[in-house]
C-alpha atoms as a PDB file:
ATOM      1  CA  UNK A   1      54.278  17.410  -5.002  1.00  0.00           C
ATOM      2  CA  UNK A   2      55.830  18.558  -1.695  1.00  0.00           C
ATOM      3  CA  UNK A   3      54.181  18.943   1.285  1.00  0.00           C
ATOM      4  CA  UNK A   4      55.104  20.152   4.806  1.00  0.00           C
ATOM      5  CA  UNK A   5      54.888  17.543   7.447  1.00  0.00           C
ATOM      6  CA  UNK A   6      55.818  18.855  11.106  1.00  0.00           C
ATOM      7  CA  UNK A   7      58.368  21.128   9.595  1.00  0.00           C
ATOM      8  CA  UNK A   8      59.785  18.507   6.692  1.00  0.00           C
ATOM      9  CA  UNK A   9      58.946  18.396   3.678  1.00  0.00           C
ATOM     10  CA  UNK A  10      57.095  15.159   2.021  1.00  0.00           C
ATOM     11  CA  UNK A  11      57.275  14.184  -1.197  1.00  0.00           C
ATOM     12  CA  UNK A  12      53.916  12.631  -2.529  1.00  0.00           C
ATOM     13  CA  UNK A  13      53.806  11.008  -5.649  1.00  0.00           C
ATOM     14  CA  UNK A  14      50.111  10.697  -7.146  1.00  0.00           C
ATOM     15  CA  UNK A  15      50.757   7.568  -9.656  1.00  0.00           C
ATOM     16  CA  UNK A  16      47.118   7.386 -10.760  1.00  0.00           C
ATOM     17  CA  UNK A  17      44.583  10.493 -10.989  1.00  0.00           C
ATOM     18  CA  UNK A  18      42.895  11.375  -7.703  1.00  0.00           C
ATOM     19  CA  UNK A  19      39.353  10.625  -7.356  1.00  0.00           C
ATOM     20  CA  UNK A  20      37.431  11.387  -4.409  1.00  0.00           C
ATOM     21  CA  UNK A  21      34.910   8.483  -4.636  1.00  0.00           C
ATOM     22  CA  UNK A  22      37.665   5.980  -4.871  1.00  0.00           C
ATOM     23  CA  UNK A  23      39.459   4.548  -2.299  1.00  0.00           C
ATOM     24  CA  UNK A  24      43.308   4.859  -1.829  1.00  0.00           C
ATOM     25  CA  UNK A  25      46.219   2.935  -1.958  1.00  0.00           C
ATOM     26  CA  UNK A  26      49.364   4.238  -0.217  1.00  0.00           C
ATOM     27  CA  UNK A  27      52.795   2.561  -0.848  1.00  0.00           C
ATOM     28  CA  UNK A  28      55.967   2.868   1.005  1.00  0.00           C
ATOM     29  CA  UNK A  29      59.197   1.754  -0.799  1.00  0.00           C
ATOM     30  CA  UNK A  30      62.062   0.268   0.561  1.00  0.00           C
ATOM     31  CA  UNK A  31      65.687   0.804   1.385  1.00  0.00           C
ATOM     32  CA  UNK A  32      67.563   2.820  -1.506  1.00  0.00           C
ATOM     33  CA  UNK A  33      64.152   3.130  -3.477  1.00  0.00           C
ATOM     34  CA  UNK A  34      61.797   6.271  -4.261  1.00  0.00           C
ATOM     35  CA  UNK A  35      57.942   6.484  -4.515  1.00  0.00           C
ATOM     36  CA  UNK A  36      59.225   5.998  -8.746  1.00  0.00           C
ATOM     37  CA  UNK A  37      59.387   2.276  -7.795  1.00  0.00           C
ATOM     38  CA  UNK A  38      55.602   1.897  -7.896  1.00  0.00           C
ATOM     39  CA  UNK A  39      54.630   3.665 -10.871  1.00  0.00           C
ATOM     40  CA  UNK A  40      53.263   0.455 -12.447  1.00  0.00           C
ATOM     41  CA  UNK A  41      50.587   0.290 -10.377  1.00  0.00           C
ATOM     42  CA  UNK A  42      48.968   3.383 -12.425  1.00  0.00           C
ATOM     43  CA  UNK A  43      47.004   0.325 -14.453  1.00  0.00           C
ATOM     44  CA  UNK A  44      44.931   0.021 -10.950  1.00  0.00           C
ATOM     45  CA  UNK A  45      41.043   1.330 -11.565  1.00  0.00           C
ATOM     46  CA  UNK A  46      39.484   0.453  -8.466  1.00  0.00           C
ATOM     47  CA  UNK A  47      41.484   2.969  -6.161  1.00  0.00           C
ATOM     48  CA  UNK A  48      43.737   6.034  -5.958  1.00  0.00           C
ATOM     49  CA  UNK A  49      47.101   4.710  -5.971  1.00  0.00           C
ATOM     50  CA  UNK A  50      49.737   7.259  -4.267  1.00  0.00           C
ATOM     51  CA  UNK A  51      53.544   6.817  -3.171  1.00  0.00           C
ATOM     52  CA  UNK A  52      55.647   8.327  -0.863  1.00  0.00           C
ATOM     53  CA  UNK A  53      59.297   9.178  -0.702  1.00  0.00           C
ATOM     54  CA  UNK A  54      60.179   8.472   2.966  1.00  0.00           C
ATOM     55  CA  UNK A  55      62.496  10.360   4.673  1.00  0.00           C
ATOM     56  CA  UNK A  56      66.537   9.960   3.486  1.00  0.00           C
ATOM     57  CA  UNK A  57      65.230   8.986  -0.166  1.00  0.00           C
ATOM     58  CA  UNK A  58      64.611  10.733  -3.325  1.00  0.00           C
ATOM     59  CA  UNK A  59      62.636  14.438  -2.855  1.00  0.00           C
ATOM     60  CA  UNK A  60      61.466  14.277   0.955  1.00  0.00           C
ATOM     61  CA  UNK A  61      63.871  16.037   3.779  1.00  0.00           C
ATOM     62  CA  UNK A  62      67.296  14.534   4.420  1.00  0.00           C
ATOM     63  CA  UNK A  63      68.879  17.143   6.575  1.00  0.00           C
ATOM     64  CA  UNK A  64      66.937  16.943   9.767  1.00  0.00           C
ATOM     65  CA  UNK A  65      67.704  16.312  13.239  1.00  0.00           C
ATOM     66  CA  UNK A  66      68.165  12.239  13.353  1.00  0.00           C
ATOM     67  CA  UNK A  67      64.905  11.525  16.215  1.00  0.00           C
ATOM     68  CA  UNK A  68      62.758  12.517  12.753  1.00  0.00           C
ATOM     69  CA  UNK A  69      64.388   9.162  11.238  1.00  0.00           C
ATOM     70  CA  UNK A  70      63.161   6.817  14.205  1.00  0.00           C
ATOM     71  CA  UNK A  71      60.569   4.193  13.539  1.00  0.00           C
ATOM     72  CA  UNK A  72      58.183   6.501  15.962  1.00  0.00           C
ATOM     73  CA  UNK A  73      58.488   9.870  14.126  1.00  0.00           C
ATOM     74  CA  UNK A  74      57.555   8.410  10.672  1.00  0.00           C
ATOM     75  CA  UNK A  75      55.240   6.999  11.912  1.00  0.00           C
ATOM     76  CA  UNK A  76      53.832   9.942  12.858  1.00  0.00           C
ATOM     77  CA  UNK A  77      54.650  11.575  10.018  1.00  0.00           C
ATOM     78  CA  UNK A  78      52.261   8.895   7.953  1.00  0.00           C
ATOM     79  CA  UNK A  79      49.302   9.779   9.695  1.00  0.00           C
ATOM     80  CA  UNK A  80      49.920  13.382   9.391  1.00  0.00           C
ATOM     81  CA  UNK A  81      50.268  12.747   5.522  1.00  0.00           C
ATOM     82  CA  UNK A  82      46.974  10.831   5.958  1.00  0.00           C
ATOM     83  CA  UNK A  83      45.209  13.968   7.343  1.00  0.00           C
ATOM     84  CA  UNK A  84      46.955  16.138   5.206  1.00  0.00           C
ATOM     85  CA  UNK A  85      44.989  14.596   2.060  1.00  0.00           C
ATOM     86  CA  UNK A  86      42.306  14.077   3.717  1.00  0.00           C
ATOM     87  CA  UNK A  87      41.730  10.060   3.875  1.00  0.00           C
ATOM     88  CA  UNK A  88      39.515   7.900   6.019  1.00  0.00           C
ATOM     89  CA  UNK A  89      40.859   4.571   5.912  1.00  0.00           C
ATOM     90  CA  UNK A  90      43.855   3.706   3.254  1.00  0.00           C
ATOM     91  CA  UNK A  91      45.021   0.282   2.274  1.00  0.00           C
ATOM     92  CA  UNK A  92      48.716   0.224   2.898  1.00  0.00           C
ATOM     93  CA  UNK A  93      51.014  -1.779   0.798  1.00  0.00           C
ATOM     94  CA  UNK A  94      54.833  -1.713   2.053  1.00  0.00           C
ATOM     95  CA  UNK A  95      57.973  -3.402   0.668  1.00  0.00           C
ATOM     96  CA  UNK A  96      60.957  -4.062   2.914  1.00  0.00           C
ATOM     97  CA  UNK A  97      61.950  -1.407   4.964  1.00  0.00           C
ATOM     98  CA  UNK A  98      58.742   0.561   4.088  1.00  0.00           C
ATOM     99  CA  UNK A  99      56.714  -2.689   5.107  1.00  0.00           C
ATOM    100  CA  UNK A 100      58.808  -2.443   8.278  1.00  0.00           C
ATOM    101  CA  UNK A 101      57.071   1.158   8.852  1.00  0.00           C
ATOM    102  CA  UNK A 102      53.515   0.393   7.563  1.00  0.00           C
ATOM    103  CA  UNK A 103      53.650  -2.460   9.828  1.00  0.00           C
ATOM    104  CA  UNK A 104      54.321  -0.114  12.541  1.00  0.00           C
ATOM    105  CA  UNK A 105      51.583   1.855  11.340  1.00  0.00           C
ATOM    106  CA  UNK A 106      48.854   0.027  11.408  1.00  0.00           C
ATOM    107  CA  UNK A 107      49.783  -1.592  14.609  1.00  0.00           C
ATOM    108  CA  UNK A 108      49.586   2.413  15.776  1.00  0.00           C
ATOM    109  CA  UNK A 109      46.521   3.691  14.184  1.00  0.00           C
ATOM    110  CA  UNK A 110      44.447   0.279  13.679  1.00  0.00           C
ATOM    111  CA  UNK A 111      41.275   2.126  12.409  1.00  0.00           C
ATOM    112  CA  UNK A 112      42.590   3.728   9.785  1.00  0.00           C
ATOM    113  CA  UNK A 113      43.988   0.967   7.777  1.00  0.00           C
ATOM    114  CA  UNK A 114      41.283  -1.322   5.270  1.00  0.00           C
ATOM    115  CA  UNK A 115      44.052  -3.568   4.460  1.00  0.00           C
ATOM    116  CA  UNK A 116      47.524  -4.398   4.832  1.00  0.00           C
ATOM    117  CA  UNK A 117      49.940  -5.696   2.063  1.00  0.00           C
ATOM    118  CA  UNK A 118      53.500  -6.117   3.235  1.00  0.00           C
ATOM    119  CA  UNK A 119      55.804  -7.471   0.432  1.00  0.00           C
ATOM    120  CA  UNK A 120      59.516  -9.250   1.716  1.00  0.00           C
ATOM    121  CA  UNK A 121      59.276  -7.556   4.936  1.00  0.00           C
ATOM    122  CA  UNK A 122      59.447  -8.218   8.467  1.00  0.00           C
ATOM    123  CA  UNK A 123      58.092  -7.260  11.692  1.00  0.00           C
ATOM    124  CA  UNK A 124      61.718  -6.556  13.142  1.00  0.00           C
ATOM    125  CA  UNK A 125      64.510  -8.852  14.676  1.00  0.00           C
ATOM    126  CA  UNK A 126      63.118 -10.265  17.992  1.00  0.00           C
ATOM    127  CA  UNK A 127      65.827 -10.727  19.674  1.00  0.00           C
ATOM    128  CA  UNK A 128      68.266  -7.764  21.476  1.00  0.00           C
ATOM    129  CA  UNK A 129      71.386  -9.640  20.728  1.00  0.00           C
ATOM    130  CA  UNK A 130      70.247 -10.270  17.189  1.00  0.00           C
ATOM    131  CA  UNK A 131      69.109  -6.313  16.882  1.00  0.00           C
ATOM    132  CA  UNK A 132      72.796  -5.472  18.412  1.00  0.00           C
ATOM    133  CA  UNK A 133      74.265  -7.621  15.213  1.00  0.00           C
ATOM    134  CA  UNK A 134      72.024  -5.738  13.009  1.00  0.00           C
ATOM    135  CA  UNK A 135      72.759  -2.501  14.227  1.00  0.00           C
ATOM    136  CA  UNK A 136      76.477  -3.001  13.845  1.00  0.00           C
ATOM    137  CA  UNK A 137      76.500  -4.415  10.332  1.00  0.00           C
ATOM    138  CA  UNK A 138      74.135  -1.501   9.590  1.00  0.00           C
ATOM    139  CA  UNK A 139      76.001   1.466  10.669  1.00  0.00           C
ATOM    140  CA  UNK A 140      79.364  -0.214   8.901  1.00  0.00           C
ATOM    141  CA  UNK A 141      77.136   0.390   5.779  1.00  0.00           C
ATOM    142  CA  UNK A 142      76.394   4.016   6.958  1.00  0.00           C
ATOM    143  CA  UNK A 143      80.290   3.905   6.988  1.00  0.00           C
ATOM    144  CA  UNK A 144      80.414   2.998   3.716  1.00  0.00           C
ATOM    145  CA  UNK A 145      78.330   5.459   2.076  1.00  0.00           C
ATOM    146  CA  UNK A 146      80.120   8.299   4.106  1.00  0.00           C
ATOM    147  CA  UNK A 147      83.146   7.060   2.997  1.00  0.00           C
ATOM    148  CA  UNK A 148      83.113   6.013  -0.244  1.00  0.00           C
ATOM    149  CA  UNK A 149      80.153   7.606  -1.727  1.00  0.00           C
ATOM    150  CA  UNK A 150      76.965   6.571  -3.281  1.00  0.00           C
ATOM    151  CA  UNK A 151      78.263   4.934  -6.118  1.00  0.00           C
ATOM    152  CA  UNK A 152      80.750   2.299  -4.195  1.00  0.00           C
ATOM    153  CA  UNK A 153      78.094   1.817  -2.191  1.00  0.00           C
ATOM    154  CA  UNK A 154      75.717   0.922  -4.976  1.00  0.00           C
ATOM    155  CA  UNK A 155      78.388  -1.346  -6.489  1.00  0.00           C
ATOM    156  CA  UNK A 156      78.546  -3.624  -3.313  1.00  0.00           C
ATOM    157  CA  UNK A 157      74.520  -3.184  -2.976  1.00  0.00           C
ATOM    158  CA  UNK A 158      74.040  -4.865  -6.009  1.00  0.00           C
ATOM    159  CA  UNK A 159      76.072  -7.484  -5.311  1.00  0.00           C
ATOM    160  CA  UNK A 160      74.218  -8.545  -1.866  1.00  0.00           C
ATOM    161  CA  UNK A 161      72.658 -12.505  -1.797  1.00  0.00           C
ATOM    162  CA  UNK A 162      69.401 -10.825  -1.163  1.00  0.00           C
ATOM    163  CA  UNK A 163      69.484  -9.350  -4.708  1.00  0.00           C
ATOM    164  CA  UNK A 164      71.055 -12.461  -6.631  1.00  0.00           C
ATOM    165  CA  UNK A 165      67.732 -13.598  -8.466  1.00  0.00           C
ATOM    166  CA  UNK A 166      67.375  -9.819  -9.892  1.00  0.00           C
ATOM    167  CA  UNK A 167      71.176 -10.972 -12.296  1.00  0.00           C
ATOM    168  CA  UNK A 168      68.680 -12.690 -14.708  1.00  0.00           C
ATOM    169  CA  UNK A 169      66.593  -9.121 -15.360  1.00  0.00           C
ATOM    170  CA  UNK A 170      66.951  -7.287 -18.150  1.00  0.00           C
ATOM    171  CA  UNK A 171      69.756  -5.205 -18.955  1.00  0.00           C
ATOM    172  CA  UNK A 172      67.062  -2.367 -19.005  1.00  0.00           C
ATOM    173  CA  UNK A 173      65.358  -3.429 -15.622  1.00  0.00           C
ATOM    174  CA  UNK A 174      68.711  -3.648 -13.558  1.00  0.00           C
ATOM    175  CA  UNK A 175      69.738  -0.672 -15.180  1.00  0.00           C
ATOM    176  CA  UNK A 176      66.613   1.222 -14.073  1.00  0.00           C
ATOM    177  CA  UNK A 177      67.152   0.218 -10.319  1.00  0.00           C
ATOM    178  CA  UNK A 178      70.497   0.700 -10.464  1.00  0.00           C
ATOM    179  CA  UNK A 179      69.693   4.438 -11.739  1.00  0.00           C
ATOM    180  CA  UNK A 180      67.261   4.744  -9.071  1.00  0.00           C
ATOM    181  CA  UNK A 181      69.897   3.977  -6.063  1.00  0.00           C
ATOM    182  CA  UNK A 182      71.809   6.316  -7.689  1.00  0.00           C
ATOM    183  CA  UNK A 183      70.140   9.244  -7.158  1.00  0.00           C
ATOM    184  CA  UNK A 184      69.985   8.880  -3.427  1.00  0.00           C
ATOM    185  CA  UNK A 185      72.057  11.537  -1.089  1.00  0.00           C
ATOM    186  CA  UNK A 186      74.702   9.433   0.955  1.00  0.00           C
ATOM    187  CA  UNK A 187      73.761  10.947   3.785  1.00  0.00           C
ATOM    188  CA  UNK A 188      70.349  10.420   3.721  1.00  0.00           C
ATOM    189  CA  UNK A 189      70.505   6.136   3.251  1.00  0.00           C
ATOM    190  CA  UNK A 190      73.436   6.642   6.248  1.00  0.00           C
ATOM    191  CA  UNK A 191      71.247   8.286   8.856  1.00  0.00           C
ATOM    192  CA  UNK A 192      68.338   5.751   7.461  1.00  0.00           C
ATOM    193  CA  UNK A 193      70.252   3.170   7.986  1.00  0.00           C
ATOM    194  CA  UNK A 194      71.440   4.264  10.973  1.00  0.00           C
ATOM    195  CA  UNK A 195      68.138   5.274  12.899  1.00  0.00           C
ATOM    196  CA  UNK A 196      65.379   3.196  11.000  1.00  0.00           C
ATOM    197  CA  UNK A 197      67.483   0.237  10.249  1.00  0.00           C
ATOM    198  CA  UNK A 198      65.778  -3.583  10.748  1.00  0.00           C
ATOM    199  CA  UNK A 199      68.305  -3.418  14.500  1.00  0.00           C
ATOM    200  CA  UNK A 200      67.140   0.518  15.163  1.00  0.00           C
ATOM    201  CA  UNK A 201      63.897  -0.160  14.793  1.00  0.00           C
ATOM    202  CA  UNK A 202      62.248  -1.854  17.990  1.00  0.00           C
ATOM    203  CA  UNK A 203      60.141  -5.329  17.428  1.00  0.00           C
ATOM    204  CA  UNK A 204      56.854  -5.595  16.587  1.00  0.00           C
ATOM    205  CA  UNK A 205      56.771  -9.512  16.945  1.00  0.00           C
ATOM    206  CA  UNK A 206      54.760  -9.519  20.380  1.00  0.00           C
ATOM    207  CA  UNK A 207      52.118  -7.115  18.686  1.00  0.00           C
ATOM    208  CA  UNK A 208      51.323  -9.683  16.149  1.00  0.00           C
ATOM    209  CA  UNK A 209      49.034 -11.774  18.818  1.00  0.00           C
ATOM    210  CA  UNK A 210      46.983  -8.834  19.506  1.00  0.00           C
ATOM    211  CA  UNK A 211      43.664  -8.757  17.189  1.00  0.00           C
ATOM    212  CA  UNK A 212      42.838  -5.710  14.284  1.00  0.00           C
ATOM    213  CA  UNK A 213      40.364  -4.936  12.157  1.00  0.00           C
ATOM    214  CA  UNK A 214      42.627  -5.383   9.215  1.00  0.00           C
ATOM    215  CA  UNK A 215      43.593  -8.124   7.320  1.00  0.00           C
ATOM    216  CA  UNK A 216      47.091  -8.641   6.457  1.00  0.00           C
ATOM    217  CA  UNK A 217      48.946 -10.300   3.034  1.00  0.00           C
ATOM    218  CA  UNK A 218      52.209 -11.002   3.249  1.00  0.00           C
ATOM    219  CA  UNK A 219      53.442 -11.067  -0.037  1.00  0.00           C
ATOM    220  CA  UNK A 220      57.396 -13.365  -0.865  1.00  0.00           C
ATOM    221  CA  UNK A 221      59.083 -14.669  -3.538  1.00  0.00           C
ATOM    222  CA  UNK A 222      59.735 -18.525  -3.223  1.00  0.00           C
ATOM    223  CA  UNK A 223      63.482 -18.121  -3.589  1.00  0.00           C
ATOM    224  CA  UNK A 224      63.706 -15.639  -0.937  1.00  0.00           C
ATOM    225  CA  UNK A 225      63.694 -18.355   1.711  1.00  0.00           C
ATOM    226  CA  UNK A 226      64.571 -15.999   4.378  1.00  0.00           C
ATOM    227  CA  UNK A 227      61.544 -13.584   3.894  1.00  0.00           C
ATOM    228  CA  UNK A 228      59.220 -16.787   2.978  1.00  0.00           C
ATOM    229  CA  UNK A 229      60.249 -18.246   6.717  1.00  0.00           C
ATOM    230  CA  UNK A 230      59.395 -14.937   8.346  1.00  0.00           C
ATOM    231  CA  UNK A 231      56.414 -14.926   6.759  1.00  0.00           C
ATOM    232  CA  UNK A 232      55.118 -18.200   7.931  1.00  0.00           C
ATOM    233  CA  UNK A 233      56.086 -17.070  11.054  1.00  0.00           C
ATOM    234  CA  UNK A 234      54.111 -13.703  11.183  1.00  0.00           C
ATOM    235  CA  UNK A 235      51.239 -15.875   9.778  1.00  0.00           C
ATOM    236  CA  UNK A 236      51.082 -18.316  12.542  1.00  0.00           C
ATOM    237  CA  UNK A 237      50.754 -15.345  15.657  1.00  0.00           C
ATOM    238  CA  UNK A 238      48.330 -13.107  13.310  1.00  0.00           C
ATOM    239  CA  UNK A 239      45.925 -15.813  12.754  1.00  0.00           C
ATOM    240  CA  UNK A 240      43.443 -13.574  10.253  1.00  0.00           C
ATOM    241  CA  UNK A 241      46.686 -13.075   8.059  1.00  0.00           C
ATOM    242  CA  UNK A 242      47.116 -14.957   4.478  1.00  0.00           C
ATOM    243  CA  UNK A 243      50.719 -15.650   3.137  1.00  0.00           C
ATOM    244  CA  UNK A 244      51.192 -15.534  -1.122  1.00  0.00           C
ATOM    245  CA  UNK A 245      54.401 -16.873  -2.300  1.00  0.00           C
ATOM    246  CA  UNK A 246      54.952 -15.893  -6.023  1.00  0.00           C
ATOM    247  CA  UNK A 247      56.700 -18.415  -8.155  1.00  0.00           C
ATOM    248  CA  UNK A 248      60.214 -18.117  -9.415  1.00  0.00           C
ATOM    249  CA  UNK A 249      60.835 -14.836  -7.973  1.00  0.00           C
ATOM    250  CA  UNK A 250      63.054 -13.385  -4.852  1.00  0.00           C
ATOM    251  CA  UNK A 251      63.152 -10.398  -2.901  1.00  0.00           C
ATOM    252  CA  UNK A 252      61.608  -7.922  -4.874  1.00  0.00           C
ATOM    253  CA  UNK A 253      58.760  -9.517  -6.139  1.00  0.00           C
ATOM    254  CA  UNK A 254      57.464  -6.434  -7.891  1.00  0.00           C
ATOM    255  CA  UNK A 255      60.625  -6.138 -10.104  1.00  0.00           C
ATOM    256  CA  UNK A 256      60.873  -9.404 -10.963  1.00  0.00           C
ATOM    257  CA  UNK A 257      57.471 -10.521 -11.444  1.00  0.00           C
ATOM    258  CA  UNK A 258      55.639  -6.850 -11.702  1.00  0.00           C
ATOM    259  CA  UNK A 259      52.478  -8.513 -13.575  1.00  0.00           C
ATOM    260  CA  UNK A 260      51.652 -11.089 -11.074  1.00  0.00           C
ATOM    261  CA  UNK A 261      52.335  -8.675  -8.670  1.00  0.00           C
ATOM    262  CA  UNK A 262      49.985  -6.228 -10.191  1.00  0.00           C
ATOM    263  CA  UNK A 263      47.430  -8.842 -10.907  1.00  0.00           C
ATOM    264  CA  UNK A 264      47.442 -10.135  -6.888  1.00  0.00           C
ATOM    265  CA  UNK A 265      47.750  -6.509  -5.917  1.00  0.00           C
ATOM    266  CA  UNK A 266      44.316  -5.640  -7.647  1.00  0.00           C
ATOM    267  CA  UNK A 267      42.753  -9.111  -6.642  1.00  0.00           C
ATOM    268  CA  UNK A 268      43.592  -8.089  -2.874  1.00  0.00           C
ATOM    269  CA  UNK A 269      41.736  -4.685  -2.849  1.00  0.00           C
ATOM    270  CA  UNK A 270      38.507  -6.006  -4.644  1.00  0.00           C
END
């Protein structure tokens, strides 16, 4: 359904039946991805599992002023959604970019988060000459998209070394994702990419050493080395934190291995 969040609208995905008693699972997807990209996690009992299409993707708002993009206005926008439905606390389970911004979340409204489950993500690039790199290779990719369209776009996407483990999927799998990407608006992964990309989007690493009443699992695939470095990282300044590397998986561990992933996923909220 849509909802109205400070003038834009919000696309909320219920994936399992809400129950009151129960508590709930939000997930966040990440870069080119909709709320769609967790529907597997309908098999969880234990809580109310709803996903979010964050602004620039799938059914939320694309054509809004660009501050509403910024790490700061969504989130914003999150806890609004969290009123809005009337939650206490929520576990909060992120991939990638949408990791990025429950990260920044829970670092901004502490209280209201049980748990935290951030999947290949990252806590930002550290730093400024590193976020100045970013920003540049980013808004070349905005380029892209404004240029070329959505579907050249997709075809060099696919083709990225972060994505090179998903070539042994399924013909059905890769075609699902690539589907997905698809029916994105151009202009709404440019001015993502542009004002909430990993070089946009200020650092969170200091905020790590601070203490919260959450405890954080970061979730990567052994072959993503990069994410699975990061994530030993973020471990060692958030000292209540646990790291889970899945086996013979990369990037997107719930594509490639969505059973384990499901399995750990309902392990972690018990």
């Amino acid at each position: 359904m849509l909802i109205s969040v400070r003038d834009l609208d919000y696309y909320i995905n219920y994936v399992t039946e809400f129950d009151y008693m129960k508590p709930t699972l939000l997930c966040l997807h990440g870069f080119t991805g909709t709320s769609q990209t967790f529907h597997f996690l309908h098999a969880i009992k234990t809580h109310n599992v709803i996903a979010i299409d964050l602004i620039g993707h799938g059914k939320t708002s694309i054509f809004v002023h660009p501050y509403r993009y910024t790490s700061e206005q969504q989130v914003k926008d999150l806890e609004e959604i969290r009123e809005f439905l009337n939650l206490d606390k929520i576990d909060l389970l992120g991939y990638s970019m949408g990791g990025r911004l429950a990260l920044a979340y829970a670092f901004e409204y502490p209280t209201r988060v049980n748990s935290l489950i951030l999947e290949s993500s990252s806590p930002g690039l550290a730093e400024a000459d590193s976020r100045g790199n970013r920003r540049q290779s980013d808004n070349r990719l905005a380029c892209l998209l404004l240029d070329k369209g959505i579907e050249k776009f997709v075809d060099y996407w696919e083709t990225i070394p972060l994505f090179d483990t998903q070539k042994t999927l399924s013909q059905t799998v890769r075609e699902t994702i690539r589907q997905e990407r698809l029916s994105q608006q151009a202009i709404g992964l440019a001015m993502s990419l542009h004002y909430f990309g990993t070089g946009t989007q200020p650092s969170l690493w200091r905020k790590l050493e601070k203490e919260y009443p959450f405890h954080p699992y970061f979730l990567v695939g052994q072959k993503d080395v990069k994410f699975v470095s990061l994530a030993k990282q973020m471990n060692q300044l958030m000292k209540e934190s646990t790291v889970i590397e899945f086996e013979d998986s990369g990037h997107c561990i719930h594509v490639e291995k969505p059973a384990v992933f499901l399995a750990t996923v309902i392990q972690l909220l018990e």
